[in-house]
C-alpha atoms as a PDB file:
ATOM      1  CA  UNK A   1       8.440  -1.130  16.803  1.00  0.00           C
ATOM      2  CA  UNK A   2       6.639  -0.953  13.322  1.00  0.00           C
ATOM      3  CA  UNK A   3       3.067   0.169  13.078  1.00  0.00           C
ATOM      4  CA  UNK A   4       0.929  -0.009   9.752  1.00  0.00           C
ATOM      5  CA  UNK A   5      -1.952   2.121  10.404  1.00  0.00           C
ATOM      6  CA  UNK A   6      -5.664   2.403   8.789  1.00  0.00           C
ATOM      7  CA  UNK A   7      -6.423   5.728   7.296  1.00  0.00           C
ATOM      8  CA  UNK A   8      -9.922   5.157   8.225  1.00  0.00           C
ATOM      9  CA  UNK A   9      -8.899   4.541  11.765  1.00  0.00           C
ATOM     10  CA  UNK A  10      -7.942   6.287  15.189  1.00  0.00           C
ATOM     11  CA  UNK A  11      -4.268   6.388  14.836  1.00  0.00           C
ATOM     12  CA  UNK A  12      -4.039   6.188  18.838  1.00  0.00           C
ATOM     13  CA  UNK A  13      -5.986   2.609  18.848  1.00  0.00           C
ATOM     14  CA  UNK A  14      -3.168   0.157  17.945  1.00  0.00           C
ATOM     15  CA  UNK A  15      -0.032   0.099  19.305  1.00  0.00           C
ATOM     16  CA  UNK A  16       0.815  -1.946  16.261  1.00  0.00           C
ATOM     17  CA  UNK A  17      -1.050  -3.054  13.160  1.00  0.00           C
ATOM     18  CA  UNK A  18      -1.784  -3.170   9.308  1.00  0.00           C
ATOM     19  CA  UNK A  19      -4.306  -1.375   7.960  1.00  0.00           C
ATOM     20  CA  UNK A  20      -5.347  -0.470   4.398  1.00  0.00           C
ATOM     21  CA  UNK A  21      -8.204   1.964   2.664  1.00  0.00           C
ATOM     22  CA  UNK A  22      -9.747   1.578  -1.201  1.00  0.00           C
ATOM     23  CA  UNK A  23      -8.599   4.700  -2.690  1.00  0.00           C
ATOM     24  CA  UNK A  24      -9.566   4.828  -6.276  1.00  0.00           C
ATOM     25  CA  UNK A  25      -8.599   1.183  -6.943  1.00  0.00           C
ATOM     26  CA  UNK A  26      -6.284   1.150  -4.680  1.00  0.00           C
ATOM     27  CA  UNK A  27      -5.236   0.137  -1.118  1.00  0.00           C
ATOM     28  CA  UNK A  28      -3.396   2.937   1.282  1.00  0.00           C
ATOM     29  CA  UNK A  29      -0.871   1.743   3.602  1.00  0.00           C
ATOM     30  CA  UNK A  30       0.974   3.056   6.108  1.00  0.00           C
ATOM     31  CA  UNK A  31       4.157   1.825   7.958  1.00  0.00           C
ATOM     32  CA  UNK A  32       5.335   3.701  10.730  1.00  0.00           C
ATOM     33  CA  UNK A  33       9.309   2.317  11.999  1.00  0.00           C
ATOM     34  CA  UNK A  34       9.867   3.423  15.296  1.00  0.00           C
ATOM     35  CA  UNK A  35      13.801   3.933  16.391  1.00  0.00           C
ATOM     36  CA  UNK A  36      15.466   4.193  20.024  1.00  0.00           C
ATOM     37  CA  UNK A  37      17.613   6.989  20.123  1.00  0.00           C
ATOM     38  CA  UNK A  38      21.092   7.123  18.391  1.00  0.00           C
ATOM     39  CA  UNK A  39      22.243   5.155  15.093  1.00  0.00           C
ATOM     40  CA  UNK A  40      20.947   1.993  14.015  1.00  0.00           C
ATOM     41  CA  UNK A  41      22.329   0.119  11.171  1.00  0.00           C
ATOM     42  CA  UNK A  42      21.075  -2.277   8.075  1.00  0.00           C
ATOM     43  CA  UNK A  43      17.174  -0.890   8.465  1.00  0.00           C
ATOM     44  CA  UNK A  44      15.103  -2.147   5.511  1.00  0.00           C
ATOM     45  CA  UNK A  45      11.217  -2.597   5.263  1.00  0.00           C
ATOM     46  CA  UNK A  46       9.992  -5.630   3.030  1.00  0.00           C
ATOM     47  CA  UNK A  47       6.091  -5.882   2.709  1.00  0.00           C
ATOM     48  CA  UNK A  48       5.065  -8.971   1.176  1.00  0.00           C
ATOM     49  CA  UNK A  49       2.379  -7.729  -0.933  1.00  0.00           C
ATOM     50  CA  UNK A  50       1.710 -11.432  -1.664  1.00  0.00           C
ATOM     51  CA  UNK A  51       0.787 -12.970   1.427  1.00  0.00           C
ATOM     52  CA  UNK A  52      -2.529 -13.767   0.290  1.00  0.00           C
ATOM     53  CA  UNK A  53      -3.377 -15.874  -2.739  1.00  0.00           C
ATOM     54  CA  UNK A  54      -2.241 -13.269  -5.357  1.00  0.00           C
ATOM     55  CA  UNK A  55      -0.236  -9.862  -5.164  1.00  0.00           C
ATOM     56  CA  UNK A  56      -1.223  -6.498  -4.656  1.00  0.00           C
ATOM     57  CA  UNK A  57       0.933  -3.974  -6.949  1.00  0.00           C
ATOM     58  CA  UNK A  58       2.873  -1.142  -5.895  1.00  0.00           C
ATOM     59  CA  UNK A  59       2.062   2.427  -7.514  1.00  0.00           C
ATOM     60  CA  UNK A  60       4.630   4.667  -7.190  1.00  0.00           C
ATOM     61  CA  UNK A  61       3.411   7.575 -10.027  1.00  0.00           C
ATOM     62  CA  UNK A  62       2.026  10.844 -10.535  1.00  0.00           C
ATOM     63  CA  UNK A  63      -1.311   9.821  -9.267  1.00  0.00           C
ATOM     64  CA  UNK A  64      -0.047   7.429  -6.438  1.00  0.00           C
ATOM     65  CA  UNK A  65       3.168   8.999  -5.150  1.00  0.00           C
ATOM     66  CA  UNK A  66       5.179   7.016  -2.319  1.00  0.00           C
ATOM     67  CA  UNK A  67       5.391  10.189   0.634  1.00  0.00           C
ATOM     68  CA  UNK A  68       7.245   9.622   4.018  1.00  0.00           C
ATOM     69  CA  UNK A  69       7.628  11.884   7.172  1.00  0.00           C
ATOM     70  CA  UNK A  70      10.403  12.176   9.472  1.00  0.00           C
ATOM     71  CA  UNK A  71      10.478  12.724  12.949  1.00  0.00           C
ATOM     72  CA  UNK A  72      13.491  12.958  15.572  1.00  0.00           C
ATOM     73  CA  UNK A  73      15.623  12.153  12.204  1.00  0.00           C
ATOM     74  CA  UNK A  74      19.194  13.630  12.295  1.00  0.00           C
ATOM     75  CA  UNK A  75      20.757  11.268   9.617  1.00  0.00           C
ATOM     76  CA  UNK A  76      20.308   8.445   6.720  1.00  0.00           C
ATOM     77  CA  UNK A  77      23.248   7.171   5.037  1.00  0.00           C
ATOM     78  CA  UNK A  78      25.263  10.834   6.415  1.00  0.00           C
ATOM     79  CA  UNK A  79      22.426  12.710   4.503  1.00  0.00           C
ATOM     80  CA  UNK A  80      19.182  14.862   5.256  1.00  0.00           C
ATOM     81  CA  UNK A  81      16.143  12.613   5.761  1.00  0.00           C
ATOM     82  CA  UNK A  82      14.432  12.241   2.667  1.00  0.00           C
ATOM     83  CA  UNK A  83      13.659   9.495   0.146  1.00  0.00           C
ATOM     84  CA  UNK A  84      16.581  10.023  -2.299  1.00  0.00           C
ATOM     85  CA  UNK A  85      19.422   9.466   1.267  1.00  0.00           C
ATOM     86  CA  UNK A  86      17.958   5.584   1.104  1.00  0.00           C
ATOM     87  CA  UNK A  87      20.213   3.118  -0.439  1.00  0.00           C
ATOM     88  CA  UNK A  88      16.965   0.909  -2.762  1.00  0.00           C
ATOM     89  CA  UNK A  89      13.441   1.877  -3.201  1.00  0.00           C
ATOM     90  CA  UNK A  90      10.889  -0.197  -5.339  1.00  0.00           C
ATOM     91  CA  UNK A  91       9.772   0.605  -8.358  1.00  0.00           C
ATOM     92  CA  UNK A  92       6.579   1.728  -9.336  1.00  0.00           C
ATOM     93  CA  UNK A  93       4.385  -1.844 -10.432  1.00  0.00           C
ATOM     94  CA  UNK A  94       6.458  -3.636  -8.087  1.00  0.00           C
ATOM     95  CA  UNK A  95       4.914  -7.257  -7.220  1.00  0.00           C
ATOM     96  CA  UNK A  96       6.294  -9.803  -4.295  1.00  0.00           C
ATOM     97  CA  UNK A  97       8.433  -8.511  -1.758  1.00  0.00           C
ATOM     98  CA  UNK A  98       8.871  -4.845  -1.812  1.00  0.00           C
ATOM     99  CA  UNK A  99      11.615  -3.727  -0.397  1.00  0.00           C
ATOM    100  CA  UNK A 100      12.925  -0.041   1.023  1.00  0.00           C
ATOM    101  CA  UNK A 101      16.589  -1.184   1.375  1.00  0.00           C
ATOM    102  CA  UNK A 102      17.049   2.542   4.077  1.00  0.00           C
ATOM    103  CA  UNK A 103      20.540   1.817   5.758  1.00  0.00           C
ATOM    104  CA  UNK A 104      22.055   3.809   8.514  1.00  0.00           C
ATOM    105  CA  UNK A 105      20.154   5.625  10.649  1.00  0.00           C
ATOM    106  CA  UNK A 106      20.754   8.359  12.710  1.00  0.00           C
ATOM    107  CA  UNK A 107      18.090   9.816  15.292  1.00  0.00           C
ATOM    108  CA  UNK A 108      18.330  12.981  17.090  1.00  0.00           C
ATOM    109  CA  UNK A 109      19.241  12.779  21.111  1.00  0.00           C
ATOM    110  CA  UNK A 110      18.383  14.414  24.624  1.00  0.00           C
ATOM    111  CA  UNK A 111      18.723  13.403  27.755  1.00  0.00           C
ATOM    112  CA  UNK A 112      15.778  11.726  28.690  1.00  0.00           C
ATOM    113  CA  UNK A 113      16.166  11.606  32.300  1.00  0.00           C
ATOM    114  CA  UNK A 114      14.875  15.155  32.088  1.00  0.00           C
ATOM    115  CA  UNK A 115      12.964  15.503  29.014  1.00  0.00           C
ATOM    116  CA  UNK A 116      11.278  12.909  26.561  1.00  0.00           C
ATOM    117  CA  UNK A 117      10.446  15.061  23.680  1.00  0.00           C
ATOM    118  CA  UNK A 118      12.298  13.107  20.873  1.00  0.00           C
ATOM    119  CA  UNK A 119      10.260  10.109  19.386  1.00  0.00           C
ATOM    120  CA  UNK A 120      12.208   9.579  15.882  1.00  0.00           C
ATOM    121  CA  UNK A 121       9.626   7.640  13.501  1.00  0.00           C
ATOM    122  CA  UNK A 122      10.512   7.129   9.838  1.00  0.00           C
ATOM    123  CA  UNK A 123       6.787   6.962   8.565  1.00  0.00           C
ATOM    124  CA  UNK A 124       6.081   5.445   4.856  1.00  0.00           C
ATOM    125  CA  UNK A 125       2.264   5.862   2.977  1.00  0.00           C
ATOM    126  CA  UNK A 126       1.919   4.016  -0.415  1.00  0.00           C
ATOM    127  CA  UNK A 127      -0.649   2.639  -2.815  1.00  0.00           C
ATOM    128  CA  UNK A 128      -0.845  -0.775  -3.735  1.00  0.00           C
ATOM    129  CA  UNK A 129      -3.476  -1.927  -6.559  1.00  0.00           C
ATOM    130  CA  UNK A 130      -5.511  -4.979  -6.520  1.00  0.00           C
ATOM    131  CA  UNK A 131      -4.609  -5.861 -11.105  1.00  0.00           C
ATOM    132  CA  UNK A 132      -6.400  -6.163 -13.578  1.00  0.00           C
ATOM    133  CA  UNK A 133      -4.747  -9.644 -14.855  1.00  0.00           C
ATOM    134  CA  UNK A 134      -5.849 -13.232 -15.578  1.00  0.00           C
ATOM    135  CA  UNK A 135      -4.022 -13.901 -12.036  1.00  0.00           C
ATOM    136  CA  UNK A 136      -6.620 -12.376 -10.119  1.00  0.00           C
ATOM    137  CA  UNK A 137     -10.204 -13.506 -10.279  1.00  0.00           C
ATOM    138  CA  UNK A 138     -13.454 -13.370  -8.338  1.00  0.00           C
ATOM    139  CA  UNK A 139     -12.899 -14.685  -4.887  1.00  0.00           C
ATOM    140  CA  UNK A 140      -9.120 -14.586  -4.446  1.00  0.00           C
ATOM    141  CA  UNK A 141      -7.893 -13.302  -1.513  1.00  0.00           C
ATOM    142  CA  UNK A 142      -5.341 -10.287  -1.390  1.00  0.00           C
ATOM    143  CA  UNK A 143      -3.149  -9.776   2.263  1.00  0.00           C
ATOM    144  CA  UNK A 144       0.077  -8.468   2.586  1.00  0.00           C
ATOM    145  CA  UNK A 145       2.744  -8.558   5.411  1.00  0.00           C
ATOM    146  CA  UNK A 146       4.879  -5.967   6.221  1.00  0.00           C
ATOM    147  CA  UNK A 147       8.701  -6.436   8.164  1.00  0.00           C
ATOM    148  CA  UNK A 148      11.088  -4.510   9.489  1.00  0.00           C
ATOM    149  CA  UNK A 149      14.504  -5.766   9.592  1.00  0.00           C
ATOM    150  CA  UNK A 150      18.125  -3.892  11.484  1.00  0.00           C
ATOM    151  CA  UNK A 151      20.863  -4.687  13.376  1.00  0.00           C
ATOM    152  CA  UNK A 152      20.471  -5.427  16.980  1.00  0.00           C
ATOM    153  CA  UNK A 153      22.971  -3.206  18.841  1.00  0.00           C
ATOM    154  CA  UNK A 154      23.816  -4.946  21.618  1.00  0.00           C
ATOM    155  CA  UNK A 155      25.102  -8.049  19.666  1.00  0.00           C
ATOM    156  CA  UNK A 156      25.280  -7.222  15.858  1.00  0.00           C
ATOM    157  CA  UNK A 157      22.605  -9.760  14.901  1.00  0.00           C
ATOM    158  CA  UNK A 158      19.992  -9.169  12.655  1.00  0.00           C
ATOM    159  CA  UNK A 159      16.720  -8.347  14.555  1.00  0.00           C
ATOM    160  CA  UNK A 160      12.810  -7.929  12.822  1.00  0.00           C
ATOM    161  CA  UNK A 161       9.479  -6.877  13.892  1.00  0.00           C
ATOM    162  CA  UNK A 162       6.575  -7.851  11.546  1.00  0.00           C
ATOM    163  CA  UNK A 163       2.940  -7.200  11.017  1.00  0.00           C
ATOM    164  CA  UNK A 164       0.013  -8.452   8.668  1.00  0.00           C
ATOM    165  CA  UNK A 165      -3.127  -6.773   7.069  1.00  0.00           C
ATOM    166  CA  UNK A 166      -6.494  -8.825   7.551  1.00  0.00           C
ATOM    167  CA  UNK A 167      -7.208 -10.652   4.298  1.00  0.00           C
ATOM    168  CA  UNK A 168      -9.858  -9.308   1.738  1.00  0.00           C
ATOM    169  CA  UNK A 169     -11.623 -10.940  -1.220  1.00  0.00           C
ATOM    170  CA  UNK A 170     -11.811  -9.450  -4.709  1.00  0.00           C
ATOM    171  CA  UNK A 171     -14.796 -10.103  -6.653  1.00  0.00           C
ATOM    172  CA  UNK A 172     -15.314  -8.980 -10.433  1.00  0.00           C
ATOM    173  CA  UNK A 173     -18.055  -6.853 -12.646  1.00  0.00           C
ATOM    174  CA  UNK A 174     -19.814  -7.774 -15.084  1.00  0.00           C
ATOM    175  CA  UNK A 175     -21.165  -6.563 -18.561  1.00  0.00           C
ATOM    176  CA  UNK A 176     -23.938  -6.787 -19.383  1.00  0.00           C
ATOM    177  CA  UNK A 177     -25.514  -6.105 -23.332  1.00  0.00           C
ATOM    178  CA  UNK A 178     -28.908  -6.305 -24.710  1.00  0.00           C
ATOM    179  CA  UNK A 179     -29.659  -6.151 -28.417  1.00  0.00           C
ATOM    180  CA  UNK A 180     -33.036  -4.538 -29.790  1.00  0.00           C
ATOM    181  CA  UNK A 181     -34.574  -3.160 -32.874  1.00  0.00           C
ATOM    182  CA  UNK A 182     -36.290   0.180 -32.363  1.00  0.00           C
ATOM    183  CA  UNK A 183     -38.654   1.511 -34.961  1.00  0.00           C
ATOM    184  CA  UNK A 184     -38.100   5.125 -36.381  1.00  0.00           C
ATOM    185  CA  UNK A 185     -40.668   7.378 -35.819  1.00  0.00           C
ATOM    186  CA  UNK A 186     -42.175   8.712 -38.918  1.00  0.00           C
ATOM    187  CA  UNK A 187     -40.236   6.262 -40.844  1.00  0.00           C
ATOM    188  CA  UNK A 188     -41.940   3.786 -43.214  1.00  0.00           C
ATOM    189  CA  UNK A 189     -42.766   0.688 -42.330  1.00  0.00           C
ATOM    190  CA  UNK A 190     -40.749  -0.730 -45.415  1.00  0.00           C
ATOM    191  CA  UNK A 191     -37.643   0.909 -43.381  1.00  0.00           C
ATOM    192  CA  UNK A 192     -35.336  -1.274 -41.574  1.00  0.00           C
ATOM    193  CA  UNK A 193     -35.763  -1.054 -37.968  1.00  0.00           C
ATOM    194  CA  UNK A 194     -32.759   0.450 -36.089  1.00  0.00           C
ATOM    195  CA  UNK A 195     -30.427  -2.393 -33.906  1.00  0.00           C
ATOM    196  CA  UNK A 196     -29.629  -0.606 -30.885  1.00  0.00           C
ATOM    197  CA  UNK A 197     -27.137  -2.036 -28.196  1.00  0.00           C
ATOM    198  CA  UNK A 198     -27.346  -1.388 -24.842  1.00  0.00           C
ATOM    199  CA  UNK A 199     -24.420  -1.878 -22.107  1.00  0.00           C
ATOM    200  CA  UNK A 200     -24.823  -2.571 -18.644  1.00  0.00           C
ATOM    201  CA  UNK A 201     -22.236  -2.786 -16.278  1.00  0.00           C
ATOM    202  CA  UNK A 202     -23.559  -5.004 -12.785  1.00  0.00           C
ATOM    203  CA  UNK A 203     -20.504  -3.760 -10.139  1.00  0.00           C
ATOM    204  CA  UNK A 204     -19.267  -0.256 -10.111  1.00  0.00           C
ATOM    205  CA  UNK A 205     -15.562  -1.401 -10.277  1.00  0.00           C
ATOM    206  CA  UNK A 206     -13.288  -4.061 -12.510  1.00  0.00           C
ATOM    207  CA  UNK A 207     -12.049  -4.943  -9.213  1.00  0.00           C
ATOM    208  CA  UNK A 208     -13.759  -4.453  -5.710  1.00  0.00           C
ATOM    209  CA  UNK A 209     -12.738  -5.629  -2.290  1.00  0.00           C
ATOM    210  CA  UNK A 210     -15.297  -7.308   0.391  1.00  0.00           C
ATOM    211  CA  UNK A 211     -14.556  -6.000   3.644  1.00  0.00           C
END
């Protein structure tokens, strides 16, 4: 099972769904991949970051760093859990389809007819950015769709489990400038007048998203 989760919501609400919170600019999302016990082979995540009418952008920075947890993990690729055991990771300003190629994975075991204690999740948080490009405009719609594909076990064919944000709608500021002459005080009134320009900006952000 995959789960995207909201930040901004009770984790325990959805057994499965996409969620994402403005952060600076930014959308957080969260994909949690849920493994039965044992190895399972091939497991990539692809999130469509343009399922809506233009893309979101990865960041994967300094400021916006990709961070994952591990639960119940024994093994990826015959290494530790961790980021650098996966076999592809997109870069940072990636557009599209991005895609965590992970691989083999190996989850730790118990006998569950007595205890159920192990619950292996690999969990993923990233930024995505709504750009500042002539692509995206006032009223286009932003939505990604996040899948999860690996190898069924019982017959070797490739299985998937997908989910999908809820579409928003970027809309634009605005600047706005006045031009004035303002008299010195104590100047003469053969003096020029002083032009002064004044700059007002009408939406807080370049980009904003209606919820």
């Amino acid at each position: 099972m995959t789960e995207l989760v909201d930040d901004r919501r009770d984790r325990s609400a959805d057994a499965f769904g996409v969620v994402a919170l403005p952060t600076h600019g930014a959308r957080t999302f969260e994909v949690r991949i849920d493994l039965p016990e044992g190895a399972t082979n091939n497991v990539s995540l692809a999130d469509n970051l343009a399922t809506g009418g233009v893309s979101y952008f990865l960041s994967d920075n300094a400021d916006f760093d990709v961070t994952y947890e591990f639960a119940g993990i024994a093994s990826i690729n015959g290494q530790p859990p961790s980021e650098a055991a996966f076999n592809v990771v997109p870069a940072d300003g990636a557009s599209g389809t991005a895609t965590w190629n992970i691989g083999a994975v190996v989850t730790e075991t118990e006998a569950d007819s007595s205890v159920n204690d192990v619950t292996p999740y690999i969990r993923a948080t990233y930024a995505a950015r709504i750009n500042n490009d002539l692509d995206t405009d006032v009223g286009d719609t932003l939505q990604n769709s996040a899948t999860v594909y690996y190898t069924n076990g019982d017959d070797g064919t490739q299985a998937s489990d997908n989910d999908t944000t809820a579409a928003i709608t970027a809309i634009e500021s605005g600047l706005d400038a006045a031009a004035f002459l303002v008299a010195a005080v104590g100047v003469a009134a053969a003096e020029p007048e002083t032009p002064r320009l004044t700059l007002g900006c009408f939406a807080e952000k370049l980009l904003e998203v209606l919820e």
